[in-house]
C-alpha atoms as a PDB file:
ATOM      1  CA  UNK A   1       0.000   0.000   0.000  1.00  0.00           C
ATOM      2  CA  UNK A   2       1.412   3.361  -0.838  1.00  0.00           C
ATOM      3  CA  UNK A   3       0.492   6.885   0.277  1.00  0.00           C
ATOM      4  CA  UNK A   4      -1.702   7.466  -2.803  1.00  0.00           C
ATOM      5  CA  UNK A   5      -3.600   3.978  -1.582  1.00  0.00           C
ATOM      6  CA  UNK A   6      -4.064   5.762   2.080  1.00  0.00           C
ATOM      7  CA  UNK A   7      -5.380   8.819   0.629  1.00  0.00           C
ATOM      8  CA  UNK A   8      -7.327   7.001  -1.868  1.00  0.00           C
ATOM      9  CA  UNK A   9      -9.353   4.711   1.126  1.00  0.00           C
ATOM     10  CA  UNK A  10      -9.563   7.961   3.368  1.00  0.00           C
ATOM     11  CA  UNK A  11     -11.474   9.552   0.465  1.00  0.00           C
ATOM     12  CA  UNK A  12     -13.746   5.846  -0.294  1.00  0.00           C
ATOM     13  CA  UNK A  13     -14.641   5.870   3.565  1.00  0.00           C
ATOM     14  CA  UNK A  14     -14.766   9.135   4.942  1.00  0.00           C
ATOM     15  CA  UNK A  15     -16.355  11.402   1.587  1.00  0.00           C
ATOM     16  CA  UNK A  16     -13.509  14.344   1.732  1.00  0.00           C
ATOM     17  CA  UNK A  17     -12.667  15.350  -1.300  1.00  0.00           C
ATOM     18  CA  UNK A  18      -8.966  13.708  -2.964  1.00  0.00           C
ATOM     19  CA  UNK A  19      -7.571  17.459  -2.051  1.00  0.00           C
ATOM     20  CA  UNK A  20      -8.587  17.213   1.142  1.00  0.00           C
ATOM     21  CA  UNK A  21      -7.751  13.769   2.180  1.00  0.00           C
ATOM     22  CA  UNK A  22      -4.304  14.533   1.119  1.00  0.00           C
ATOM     23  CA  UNK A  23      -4.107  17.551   3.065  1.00  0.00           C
ATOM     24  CA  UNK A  24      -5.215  15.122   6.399  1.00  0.00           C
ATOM     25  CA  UNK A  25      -2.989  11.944   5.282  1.00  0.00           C
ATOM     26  CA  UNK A  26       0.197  14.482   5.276  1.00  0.00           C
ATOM     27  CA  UNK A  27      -0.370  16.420   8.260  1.00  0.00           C
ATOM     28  CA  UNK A  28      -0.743  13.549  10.077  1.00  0.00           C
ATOM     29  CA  UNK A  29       2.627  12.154   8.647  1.00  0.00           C
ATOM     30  CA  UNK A  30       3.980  15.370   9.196  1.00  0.00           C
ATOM     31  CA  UNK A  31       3.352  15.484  12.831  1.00  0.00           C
ATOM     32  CA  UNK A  32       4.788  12.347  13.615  1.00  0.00           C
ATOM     33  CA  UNK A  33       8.231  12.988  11.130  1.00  0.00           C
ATOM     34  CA  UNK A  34       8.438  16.102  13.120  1.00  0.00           C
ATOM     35  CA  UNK A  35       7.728  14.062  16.577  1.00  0.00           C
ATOM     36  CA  UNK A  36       9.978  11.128  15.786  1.00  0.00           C
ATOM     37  CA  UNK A  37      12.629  14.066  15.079  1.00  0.00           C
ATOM     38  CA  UNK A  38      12.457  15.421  18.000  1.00  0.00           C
ATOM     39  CA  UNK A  39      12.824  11.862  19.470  1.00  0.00           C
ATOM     40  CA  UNK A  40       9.823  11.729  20.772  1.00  0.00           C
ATOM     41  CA  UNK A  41       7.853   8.530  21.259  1.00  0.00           C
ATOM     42  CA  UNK A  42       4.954   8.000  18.687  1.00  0.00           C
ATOM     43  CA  UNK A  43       2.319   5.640  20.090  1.00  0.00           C
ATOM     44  CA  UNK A  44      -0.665   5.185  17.926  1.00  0.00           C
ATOM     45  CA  UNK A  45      -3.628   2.910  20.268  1.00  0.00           C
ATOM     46  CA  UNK A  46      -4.402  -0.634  18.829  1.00  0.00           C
ATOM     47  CA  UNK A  47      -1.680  -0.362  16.253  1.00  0.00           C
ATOM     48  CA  UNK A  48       1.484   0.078  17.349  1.00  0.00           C
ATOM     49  CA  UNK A  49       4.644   2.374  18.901  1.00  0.00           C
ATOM     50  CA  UNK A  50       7.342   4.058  16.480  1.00  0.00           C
ATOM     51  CA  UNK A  51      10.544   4.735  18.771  1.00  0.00           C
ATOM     52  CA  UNK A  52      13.764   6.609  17.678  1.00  0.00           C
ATOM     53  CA  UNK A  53      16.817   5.073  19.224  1.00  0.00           C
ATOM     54  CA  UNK A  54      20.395   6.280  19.012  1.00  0.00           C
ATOM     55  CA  UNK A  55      23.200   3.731  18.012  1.00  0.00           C
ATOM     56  CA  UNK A  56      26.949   3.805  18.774  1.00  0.00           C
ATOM     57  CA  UNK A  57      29.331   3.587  16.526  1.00  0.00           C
ATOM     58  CA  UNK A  58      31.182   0.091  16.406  1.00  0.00           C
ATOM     59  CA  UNK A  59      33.493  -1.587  14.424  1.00  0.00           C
ATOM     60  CA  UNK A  60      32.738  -3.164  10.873  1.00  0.00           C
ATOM     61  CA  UNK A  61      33.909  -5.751   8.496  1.00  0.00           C
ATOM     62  CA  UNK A  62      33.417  -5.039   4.714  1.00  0.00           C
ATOM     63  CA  UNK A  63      32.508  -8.693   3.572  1.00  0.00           C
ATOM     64  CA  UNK A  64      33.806  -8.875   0.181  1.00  0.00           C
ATOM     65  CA  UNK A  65      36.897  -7.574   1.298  1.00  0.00           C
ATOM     66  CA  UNK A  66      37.279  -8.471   4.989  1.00  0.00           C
ATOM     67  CA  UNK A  67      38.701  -5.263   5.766  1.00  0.00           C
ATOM     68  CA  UNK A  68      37.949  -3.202   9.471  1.00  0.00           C
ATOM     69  CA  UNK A  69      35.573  -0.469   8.738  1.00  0.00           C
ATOM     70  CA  UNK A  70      33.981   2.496  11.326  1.00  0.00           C
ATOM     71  CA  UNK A  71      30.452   2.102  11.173  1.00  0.00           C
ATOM     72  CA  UNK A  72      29.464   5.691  12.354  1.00  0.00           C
ATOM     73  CA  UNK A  73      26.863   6.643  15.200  1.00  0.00           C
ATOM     74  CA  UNK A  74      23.570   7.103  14.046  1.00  0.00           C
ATOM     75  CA  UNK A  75      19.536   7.401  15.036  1.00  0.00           C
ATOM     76  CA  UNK A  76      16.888   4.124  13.627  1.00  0.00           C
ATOM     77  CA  UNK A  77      13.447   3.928  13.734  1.00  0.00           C
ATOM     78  CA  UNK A  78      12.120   0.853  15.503  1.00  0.00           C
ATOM     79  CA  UNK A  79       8.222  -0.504  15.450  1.00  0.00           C
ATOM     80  CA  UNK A  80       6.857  -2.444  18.235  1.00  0.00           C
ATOM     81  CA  UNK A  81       3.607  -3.515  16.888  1.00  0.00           C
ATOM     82  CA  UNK A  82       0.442  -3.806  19.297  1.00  0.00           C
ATOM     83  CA  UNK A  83      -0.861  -7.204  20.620  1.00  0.00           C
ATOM     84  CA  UNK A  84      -4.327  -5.926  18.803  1.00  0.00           C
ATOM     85  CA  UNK A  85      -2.407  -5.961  15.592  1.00  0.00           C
ATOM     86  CA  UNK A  86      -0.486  -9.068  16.829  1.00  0.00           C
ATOM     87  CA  UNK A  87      -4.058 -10.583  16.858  1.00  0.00           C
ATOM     88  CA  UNK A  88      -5.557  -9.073  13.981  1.00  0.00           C
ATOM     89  CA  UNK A  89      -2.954 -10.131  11.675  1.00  0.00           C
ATOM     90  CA  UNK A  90      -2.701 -13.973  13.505  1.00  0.00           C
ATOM     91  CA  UNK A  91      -6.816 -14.347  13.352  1.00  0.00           C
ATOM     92  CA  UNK A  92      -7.243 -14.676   9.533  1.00  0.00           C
END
């Protein structure tokens, strides 16, 4: 499913216009892009939590070559899924 898909269904099932249901599906991806960038915590009931988390930097090996490489420091977006969606997708 893509964005287009989202907007698309929001349109089918709630009657806003295609203009306006894009409008709504990018704020709300907006908001949490600008949450998750602050590091904030995005928790979304019956679906699921989006969490930033920082790595270190470690120590790397470049497989075809073998050699050491610095993997630098950086931030990852995990998602823990909710034991509604747990169910949901393990019911059908």
């Amino acid at each position: 499913m893509t964005k287009i898909d989202i907007i698309q269904n929001v349109c089918d099932k709630l009657g806003f216009s295609k203009k306006d249901s894009a409008r709504i599906v990018e704020s709300v991806f907006d908001i949490m892009k600008d949450e998750l960038a602050r590091g904030q915590k995005v928790k979304i009931s019956g679906f699921g939590n989006f969490v930033v988390k920082d790595k270190n930097s470690r120590r790397g090996r470049n497989p075809q070559t073998g050699a050491e490489i610095e993997i630098s420091a950086r931030r990852v977006l995990t998602f823990k899924s909710s034991q509604v969606l747990k169910k949901a997708l393990n019911s059908k």
